[in-house]
Each structure stands twice: as C-alpha cells, then as structure tokens.
Protein backbone atom coordinates (compact mmCIF):
# COMPACT_ATOMS: atom_id res chain seq x y z
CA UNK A 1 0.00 0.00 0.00
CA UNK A 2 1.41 3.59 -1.11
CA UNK A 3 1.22 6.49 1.11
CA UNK A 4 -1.38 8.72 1.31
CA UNK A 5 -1.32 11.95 -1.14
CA UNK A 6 -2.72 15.50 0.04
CA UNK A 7 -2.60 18.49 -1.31
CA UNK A 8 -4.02 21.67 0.40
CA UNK A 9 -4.62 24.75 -1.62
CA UNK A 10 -4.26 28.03 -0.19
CA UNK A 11 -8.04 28.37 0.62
CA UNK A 12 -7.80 25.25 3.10
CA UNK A 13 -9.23 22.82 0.09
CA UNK A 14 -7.42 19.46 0.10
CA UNK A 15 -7.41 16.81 -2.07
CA UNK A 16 -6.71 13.66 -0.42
CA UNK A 17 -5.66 9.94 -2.58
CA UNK A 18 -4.07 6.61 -1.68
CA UNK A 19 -2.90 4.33 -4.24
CA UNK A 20 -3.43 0.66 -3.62
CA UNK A 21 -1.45 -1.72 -5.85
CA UNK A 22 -3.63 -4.01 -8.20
CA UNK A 23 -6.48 -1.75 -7.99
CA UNK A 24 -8.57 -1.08 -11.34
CA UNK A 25 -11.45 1.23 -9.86
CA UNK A 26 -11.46 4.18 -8.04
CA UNK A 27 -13.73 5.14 -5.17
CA UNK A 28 -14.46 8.96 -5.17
CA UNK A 29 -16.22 11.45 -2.90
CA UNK A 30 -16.28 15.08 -2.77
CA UNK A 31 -17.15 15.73 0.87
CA UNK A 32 -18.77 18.87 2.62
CA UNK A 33 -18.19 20.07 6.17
CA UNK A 34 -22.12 20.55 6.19
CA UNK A 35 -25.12 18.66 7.68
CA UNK A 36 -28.30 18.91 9.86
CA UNK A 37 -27.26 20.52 12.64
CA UNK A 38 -25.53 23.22 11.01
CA UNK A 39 -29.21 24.64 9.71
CA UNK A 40 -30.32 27.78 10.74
CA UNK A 41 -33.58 28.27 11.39
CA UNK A 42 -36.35 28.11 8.76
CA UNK A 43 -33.62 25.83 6.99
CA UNK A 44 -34.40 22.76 8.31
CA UNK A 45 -34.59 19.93 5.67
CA UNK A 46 -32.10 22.66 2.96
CA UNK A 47 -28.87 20.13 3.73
CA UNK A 48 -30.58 17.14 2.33
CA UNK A 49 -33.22 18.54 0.02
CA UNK A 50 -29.70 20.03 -1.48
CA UNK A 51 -28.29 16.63 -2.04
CA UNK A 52 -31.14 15.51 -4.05
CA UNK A 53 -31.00 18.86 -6.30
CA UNK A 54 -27.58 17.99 -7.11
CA UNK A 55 -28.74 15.17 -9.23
CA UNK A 56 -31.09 17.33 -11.06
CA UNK A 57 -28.53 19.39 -13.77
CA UNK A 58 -25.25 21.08 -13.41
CA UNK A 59 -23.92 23.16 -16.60
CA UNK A 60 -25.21 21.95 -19.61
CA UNK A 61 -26.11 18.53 -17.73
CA UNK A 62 -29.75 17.73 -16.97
CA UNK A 63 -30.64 15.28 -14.60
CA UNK A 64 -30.88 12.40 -17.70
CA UNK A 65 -27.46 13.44 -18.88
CA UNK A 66 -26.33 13.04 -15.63
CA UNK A 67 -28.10 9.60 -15.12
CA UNK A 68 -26.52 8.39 -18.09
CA UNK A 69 -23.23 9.35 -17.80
CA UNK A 70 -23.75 7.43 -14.61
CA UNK A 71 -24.69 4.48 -16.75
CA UNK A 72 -21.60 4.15 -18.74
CA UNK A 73 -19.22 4.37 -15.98
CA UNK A 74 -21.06 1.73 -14.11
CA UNK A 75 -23.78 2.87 -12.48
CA UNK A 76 -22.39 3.69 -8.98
CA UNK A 77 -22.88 7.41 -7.97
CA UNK A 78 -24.78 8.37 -5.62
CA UNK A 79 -24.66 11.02 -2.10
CA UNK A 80 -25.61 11.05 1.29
CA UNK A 81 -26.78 13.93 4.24
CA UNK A 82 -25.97 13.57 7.75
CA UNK A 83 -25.60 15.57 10.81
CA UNK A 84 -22.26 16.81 10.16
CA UNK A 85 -20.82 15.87 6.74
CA UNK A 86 -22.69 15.43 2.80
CA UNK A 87 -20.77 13.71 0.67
CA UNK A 88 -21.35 13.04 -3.16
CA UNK A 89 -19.30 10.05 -4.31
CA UNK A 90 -18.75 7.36 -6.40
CA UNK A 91 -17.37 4.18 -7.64
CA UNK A 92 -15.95 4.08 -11.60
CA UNK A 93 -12.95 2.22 -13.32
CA UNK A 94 -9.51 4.21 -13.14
CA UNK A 95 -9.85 5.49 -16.82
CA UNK A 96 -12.88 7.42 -15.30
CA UNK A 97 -11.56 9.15 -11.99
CA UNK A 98 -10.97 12.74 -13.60
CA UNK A 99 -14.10 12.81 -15.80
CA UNK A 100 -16.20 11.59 -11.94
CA UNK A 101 -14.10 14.68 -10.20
CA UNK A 102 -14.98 17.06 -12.73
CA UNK A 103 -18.90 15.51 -11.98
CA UNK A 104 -19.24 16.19 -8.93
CA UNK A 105 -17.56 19.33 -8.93
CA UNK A 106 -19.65 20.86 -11.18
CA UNK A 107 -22.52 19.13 -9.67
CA UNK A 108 -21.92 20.98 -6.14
CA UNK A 109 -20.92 24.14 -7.55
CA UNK A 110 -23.02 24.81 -10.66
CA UNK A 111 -25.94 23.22 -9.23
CA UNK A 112 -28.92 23.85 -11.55
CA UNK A 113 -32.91 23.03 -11.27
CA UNK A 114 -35.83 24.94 -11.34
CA UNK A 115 -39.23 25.49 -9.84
CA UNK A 116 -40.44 22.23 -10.99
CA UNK A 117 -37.23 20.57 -10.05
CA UNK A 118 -38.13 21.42 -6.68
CA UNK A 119 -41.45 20.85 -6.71
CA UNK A 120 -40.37 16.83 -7.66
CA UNK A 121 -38.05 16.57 -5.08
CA UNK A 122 -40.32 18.26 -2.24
CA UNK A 123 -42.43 15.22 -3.44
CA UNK A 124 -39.67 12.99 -3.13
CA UNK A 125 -38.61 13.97 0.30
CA UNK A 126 -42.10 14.02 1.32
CA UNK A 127 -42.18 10.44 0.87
CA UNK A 128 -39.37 9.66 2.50
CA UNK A 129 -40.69 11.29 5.82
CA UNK A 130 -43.96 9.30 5.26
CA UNK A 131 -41.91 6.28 4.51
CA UNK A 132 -40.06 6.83 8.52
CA UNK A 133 -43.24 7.48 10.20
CA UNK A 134 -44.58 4.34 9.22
CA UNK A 135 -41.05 2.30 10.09
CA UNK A 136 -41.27 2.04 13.94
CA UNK A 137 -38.16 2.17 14.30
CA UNK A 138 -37.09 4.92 12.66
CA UNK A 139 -39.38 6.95 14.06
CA UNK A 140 -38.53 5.95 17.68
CA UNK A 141 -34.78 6.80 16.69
CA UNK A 142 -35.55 9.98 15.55
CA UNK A 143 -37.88 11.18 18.44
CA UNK A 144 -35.17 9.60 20.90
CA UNK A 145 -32.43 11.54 19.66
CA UNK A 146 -34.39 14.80 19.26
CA UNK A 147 -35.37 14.43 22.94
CA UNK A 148 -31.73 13.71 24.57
CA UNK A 149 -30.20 16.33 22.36
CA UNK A 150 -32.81 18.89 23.78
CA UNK A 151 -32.78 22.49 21.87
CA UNK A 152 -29.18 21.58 19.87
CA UNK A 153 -29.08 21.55 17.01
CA UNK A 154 -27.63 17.94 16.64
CA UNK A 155 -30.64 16.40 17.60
CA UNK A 156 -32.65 18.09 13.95
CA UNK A 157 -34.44 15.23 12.01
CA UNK A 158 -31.81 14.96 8.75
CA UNK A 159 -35.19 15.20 6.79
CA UNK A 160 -36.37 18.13 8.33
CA UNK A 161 -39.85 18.95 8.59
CA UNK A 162 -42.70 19.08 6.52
CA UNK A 163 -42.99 22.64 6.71
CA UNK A 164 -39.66 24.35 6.02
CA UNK A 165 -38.87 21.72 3.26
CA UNK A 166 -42.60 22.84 1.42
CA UNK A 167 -41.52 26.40 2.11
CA UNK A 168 -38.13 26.45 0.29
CA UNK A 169 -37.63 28.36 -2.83
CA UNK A 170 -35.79 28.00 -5.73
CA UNK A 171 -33.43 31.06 -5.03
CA UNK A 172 -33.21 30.35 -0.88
CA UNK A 173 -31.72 26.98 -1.96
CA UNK A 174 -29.56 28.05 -4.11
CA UNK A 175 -28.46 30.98 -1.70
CA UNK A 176 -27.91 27.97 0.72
CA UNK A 177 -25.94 26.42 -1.76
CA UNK A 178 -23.44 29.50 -2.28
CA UNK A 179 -22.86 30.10 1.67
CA UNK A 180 -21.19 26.45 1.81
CA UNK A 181 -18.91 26.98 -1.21
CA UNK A 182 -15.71 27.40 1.06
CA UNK A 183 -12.21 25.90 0.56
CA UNK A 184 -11.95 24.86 4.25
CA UNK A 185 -15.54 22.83 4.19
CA UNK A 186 -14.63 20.54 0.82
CA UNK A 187 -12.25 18.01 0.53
CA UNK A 188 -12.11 15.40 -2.45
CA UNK A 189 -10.91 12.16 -1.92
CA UNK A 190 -10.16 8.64 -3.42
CA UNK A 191 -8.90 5.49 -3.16
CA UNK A 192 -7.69 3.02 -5.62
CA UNK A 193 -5.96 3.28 -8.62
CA UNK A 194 -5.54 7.06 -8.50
CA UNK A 195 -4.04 9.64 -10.16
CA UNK A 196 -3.13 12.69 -7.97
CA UNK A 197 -2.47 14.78 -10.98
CA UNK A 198 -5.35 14.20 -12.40
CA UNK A 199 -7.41 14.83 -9.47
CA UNK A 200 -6.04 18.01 -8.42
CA UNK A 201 -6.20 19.03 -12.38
CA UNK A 202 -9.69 18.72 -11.83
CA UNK A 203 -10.11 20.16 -8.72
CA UNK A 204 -8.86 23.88 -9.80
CA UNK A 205 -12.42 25.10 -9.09
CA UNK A 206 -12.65 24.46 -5.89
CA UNK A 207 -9.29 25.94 -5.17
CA UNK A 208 -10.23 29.08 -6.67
CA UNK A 209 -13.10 29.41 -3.55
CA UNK A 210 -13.08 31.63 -0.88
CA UNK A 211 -11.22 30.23 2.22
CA UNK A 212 -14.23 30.82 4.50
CA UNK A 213 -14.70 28.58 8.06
CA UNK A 214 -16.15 25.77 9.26
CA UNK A 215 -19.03 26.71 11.13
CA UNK A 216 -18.63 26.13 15.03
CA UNK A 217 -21.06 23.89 17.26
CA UNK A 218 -21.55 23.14 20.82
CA UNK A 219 -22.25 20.19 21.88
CA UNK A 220 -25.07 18.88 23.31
CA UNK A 221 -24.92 18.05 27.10
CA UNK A 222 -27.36 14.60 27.69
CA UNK A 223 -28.44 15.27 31.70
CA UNK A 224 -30.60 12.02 31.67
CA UNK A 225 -34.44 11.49 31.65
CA UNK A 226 -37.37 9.36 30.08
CA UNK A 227 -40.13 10.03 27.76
CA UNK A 228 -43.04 7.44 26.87
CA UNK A 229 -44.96 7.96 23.26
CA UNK A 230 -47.86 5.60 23.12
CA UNK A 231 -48.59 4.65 19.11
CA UNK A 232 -50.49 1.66 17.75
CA UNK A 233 -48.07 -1.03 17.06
CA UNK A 234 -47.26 -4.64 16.84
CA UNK A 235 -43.89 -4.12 19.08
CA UNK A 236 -43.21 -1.47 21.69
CA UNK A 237 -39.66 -0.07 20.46
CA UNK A 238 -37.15 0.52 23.24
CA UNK A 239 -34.12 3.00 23.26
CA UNK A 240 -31.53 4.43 25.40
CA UNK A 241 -29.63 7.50 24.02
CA UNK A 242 -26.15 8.05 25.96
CA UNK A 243 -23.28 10.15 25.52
CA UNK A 244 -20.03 8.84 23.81
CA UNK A 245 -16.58 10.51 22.85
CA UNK A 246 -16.42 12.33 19.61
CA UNK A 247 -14.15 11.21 17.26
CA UNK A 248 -10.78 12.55 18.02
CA UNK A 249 -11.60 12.19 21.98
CA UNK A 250 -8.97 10.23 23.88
CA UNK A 251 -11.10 8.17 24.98
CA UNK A 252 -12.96 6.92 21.74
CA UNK A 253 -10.98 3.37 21.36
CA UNK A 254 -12.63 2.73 24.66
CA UNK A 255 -16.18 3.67 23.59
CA UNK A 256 -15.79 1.47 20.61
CA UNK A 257 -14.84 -1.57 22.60
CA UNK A 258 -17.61 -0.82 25.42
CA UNK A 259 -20.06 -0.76 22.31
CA UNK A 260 -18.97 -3.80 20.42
CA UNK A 261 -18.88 -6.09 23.81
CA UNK A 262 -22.66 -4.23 24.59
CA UNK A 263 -24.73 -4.56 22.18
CA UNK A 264 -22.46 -4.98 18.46
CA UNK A 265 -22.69 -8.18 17.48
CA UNK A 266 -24.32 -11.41 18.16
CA UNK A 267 -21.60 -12.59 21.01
CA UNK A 268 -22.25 -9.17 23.01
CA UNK A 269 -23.87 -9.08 26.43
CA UNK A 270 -27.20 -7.19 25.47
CA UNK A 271 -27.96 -10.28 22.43
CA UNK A 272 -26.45 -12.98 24.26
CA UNK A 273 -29.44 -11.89 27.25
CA UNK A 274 -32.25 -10.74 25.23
CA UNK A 275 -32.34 -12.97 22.60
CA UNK A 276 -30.71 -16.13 23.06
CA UNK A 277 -31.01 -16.62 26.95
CA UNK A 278 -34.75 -15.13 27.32
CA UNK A 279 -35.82 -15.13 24.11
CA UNK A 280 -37.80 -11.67 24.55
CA UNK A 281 -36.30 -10.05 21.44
CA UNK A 282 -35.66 -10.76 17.77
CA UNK A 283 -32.47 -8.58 17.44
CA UNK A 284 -30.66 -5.58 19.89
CA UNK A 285 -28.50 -3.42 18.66
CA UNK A 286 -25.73 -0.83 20.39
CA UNK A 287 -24.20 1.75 18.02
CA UNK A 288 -22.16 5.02 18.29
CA UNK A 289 -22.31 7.73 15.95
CA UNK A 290 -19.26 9.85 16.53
CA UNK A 291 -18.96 14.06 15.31
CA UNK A 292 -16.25 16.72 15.66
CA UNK A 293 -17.08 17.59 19.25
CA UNK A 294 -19.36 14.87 20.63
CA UNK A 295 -21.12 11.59 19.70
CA UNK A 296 -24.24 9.71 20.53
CA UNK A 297 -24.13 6.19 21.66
CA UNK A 298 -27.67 4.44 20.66
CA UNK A 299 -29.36 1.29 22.23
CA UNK A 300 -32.34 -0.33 20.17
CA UNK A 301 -34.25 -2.83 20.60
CA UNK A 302 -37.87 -4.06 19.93
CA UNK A 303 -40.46 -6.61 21.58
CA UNK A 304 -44.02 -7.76 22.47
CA UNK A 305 -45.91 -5.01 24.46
CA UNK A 306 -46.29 -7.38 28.02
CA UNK A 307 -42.46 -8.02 27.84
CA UNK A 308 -41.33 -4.12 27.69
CA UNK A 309 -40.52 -3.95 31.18
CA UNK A 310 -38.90 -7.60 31.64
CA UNK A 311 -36.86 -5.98 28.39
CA UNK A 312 -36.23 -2.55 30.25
CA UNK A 313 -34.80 -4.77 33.22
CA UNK A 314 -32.77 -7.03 31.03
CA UNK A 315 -31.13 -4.07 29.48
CA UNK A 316 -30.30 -2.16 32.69
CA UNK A 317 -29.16 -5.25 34.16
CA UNK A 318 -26.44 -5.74 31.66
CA UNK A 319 -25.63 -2.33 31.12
CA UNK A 320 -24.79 -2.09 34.98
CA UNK A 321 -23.01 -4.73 35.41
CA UNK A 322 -20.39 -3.66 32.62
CA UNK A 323 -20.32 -0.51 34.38
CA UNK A 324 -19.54 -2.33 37.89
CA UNK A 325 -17.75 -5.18 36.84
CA UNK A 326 -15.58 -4.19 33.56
CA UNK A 327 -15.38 -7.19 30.99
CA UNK A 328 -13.53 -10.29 31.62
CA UNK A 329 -9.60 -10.35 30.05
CA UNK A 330 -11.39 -12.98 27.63
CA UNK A 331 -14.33 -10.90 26.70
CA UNK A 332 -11.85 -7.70 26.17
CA UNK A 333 -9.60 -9.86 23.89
CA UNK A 334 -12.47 -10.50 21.81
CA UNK A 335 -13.75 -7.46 20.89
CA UNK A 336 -9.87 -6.33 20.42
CA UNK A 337 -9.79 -9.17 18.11
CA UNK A 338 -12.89 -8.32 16.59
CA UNK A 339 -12.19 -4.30 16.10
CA UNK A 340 -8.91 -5.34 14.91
CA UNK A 341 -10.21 -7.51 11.79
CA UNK A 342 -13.08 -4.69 11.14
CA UNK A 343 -10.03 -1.91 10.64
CA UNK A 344 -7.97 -4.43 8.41
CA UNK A 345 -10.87 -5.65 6.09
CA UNK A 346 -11.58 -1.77 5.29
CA UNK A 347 -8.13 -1.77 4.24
CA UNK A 348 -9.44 -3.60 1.19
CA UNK A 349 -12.58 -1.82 0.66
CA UNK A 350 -12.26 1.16 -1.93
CA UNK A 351 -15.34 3.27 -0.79
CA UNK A 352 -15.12 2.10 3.54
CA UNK A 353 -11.31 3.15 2.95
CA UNK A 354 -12.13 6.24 0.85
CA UNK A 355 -14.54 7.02 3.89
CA UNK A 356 -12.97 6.86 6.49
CA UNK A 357 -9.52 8.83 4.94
CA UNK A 358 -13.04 11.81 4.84
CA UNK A 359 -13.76 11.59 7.88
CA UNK A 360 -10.04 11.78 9.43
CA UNK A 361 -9.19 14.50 7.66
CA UNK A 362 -12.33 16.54 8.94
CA UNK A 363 -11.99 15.07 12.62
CA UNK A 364 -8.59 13.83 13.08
CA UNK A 365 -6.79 16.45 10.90
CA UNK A 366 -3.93 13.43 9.89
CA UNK A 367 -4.51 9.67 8.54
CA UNK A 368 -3.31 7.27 11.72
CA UNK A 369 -1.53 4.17 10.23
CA UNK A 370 -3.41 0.79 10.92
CA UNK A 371 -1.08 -0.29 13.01
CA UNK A 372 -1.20 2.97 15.38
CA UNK A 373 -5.03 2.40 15.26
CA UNK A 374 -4.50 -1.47 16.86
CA UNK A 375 -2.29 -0.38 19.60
CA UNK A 376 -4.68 2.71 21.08
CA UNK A 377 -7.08 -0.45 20.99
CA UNK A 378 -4.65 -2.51 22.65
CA UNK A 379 -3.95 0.02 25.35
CA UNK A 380 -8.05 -0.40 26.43
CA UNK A 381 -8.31 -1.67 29.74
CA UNK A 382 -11.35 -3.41 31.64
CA UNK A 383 -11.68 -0.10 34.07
CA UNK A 384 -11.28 2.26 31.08
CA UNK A 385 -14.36 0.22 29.88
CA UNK A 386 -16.02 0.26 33.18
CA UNK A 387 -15.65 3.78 33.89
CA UNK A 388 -17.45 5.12 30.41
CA UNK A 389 -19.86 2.76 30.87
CA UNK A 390 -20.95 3.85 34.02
CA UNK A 391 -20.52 7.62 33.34
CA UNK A 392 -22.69 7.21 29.80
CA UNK A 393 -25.20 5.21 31.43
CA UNK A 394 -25.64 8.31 33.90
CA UNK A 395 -26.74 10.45 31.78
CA UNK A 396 -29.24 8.25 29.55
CA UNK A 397 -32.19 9.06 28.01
CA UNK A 398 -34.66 6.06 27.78
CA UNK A 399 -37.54 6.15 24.86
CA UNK A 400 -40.45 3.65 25.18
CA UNK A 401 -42.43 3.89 21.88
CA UNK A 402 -45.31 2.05 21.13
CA UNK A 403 -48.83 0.57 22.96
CA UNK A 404 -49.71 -0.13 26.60
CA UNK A 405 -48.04 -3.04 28.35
C-alpha cells in the first residue's frame, strides 16, 4: 500500500488519494463540512433537500445526462446527508476518476434546477418522511435523539420537517448552496488506482473558492431522563440514548470496545441476554455515531408489548453490570480481536477506505496508520471500559415507543 497523497490549496481545500497496488477502480467522494445541525432556522430539511438537487442538472447537464453518464461508468454514484458531513461520491474504473471529479464538482458548484425541479423533489422527500413514520423504528430513533439532544441543534431530524422543506424556494436553496462553497468545508478524496495529478487538475475550481470557516457547534450536554410515546403497534420499540466521545476524543478506542462487547454483534452481552437466553427479542443493537465535538451512543431494541418492562430490566441489568464489573480479560480480547479484523478488512474496501480517509481529515486532521489504530485499541483496559460505561449510562435518556403493556 502507497502512502497517502494530500494536497491543500491556499483556501484550506485538500485533495486527499491513496494508491493501492492491483487496484482497477477508483472510489471517489467530494465531501462537505455541512449537515443537519448546522441549519439555521427556517432551513431545516435545505442540507438534504440540497443533495437531491444535485442530481437534477449542473452546466449543460440535466438530470438524464447526468443519469446516463452514470450508466456508462457503471452505475455507482450516488450522495448522502448527515448531521455533520454530505458527501457526493462514487465508484468508476480508473480510466474514469478525472471525468467523476470534474462531476461532482460541477454538480456541487453549478448546481442547476428549477421550480419544478423542486417541486419533484419536495415530493420525493415528502415520501421519505412518510416512509419513517410508518417504520417504527425509525421513528422511535428519531424522536429519541431529538429528545436527549434537547434544543441543539444535533438532535434536527436529517429530513427536516414538513414545513420548512414545502416552504423552500428555488433562489433560498440556491443561496444555501453559495454560503457552503468554502475551501476549508470541501475536501475530495479517493482510493484506488488514482491519479493525484489528475485529481487536483480537476479540482482547480474548488481551489479558486473563498477560504471561508467551518461553522462552530456546541455540543449537546445529555443530563438524563425518560419520555413514553404511546402509538399503535405490533412491538413497543425501546431506546436508550447516551453520551459517547467524539471522534478525536482520547477516549474513543474505549467507547468502541464498550459498544462492540454491549450490544455490536451477536456474542455481546445485550444479544447474548435478550435474545438467546430469554428469548424476549428478535435482534438488539448498540451503536455510536461519533462528530467533531461529541457523539451519541444508541441502544435499540424491539419486543411484544407485556415483555417491555422484563426488556427494560434485562437491558439495565447488563448495562450495569459492565459498568460495575468491567469485561472479563477474555471478553476484552475479543472485541480487540474483533475491532482489529473490522479496521484491516476496510483496508481492502475502496469506498469504507475512501470514507474513512473523509472523515479523518475533517476530525482527526492526519490519517493514523493501521497499526497505530490497533495499539490505542490494545492500550483499552477493563476499568477504562467500566468507567465510560458507568458515566454514559448516567446520563441516559430512555424512549419507550409504542402501545400499553
């Protein structure tokens, strides 16, 4: 594996590549510095119904041009919103990488649709909203985090709401649009059979972009509490919402242990109780979604309305013990071993790789080496584990969605 590439223009733009021998394809994403929670108000719903204007012309592209230049290099572009970072990206062979750059370039900053454009895509996004309300657990997700997060901003539905994205206009979106074209909120980066050159040949416009800043955030502070929301249902949906580290936080390798020997995979405490020993759930799941300055660690589960509480009990019971007892040396090794493979299979995956060089550079500011990555994990022990436990268990927030017991 070659070293990684980056070049940094003088308005804070980088363009960021690693070479991997043998490779044919390139993965490719411009990334933003923008999501959810960086909405003002009465934007709600711009960072996402943004992504899907992309799509809809750039230059002398329309949306079918677009769609079938897609075609002919394979079919695989596509975006994504979140609450910190949008990314448009895709996968093509090698011979492609420049023409894809000079896509999605122009795609971000010569972004063009009209009234009816929008008027499709309010539609669109519409449906999508409808589509979460009626998956339970979605909707439970999204009300839990909106209610641990408070007034911040980080808690905002991705989505937004039904009225500010039915409100937007042509020329606020595209206003939107201009405010995020800064050097120090884009980066472009790939993975594969690159060509630097080429890719900073094709990122000129970007470089040409005001500097500008990347905007500042506070993060949420989670001071504990529970809310019931009584819906007609098959299942009552369960969920804790705790704090975790954000991603450059000392502490993180810790938190992703903790997780994986919680609730992340079928050996983990929370699975091993719930569904195989008791038999009161089909599936549990722990995850941790990590930011700049913060992250959210979220506990999900769903089951028969009489067994909520027996499920409620279950879940503190394990949870607590973790917290009091640590893991065992054996269970610790495990998830090492276990964290350990996850970081070296990504090795091999363009777009996970491609991903997660994105989100170092935003978070980390510098690319750890693997094997830097398997000794913080190494250096994890049982009362490192115990100790965030406890303190993110502390300040929980507990959801119970669904009908009566």
């Amino acid at each position: 594996m070659l070293p990684i590439q980056t070049t940094t223009f003088d308005n804070g733009f980088s363009i960021i590549s690693r070479a991997l021998p043998g490779a044919r394809s390139v993965a490719l994403g411009l990334w933003l510095f923008n999501g959810s929670r960086h909405e003002q108000p009465g934007q709600q719903g711009y960072a996402h119904l943004l992504e899907h204007l992309f799509f809809k012309g750039c230059g002398e592209l329309d949306a079918l041009a677009i769609a079938r230049l897609t075609d002919r290099w394979g079919g695989q572009l596509n975006a994504f919103t979140g609450r910190e970072l949008t990314a448009l990206h895709g996968w093509v062979p090698a011979a492609r990488q420049r023409q894809l750059a000079e896509l999605l370039i122009a795609m971000l900053t010569d972004t063009r649709f009209d009234a009816d454009d929008l008027a499709a895509e309010q539609g669109v996004v519409l449906q999508e909203m409808a589509g979460q309300a009626d998956a339970p657990d979605e909707a439970a997700e999204s009300l839990a985090v909106q209610l641990a997060c408070g007034d911040n901003p980080l808690g905002l539905e991705i989505l937004g709401n039904e009225a500010t994205v039915q409100a937007a206009t042509v020329e606020a979106l595209q206003a939107y649009r201009q405010g995020l074209l800064q050097g120090t909120r884009l980066a472009l980066v790939a993975v594969g059979a690159v060509d630097h050159a080429q890719l900073c040949a094709a990122g000129a416009p970007l470089a040409a972009l005001p500097a500008g800043s990347r905007p500042q955030t506070t993060a949420p502070v989670l001071a504990g509490g529970a809310h019931t929301e009584r819906r007609r249902a098959e299942q009552a949906q369960l969920l804790w919402v705790l704090p975790a580290p954000g991603s450059a936080a000392a502490d993180y390798p810790a938190a992703a242990l903790a997780n994986h020997l919680l609730g992340g995979g079928v050996s983990s405490r929370l699975f091993q109780e719930l569904r195989e020993r008791l038999g009161l759930v089909y599936d549990i799941r722990s995850s941790i979604e990590s930011y700049a300055d913060c992250g959210l660690w979220i506990v999900q589960t769903a089951c028969r309305p009489r067994d909520q509480l027996r499920c409620r009990e279950a879940v503190a019971r394990c949870i607590e013990e973790l917290a009091v007892q640590g893991p065992s040396e054996q269970e610790l090794a495990d998830a090492r071993d276990y964290l350990a493979a996850v970081l070296t299979l990504e090795e091999d995956s363009l777009e996970t790789h491609m991903e997660r060089l994105a989100r170092e550079y935003f978070y980390l500011g510098r690319h750890p080496a693997l094997e830097e990555r398997l000794a913080a994990l190494q250096q994890v022990d049982a009362a490192a584990v115990a100790t965030l436990v406890g303190r993110a268990w502390q300040a929980r927030w507990e959801l119970v969605w669904g009908p009566e017991a």
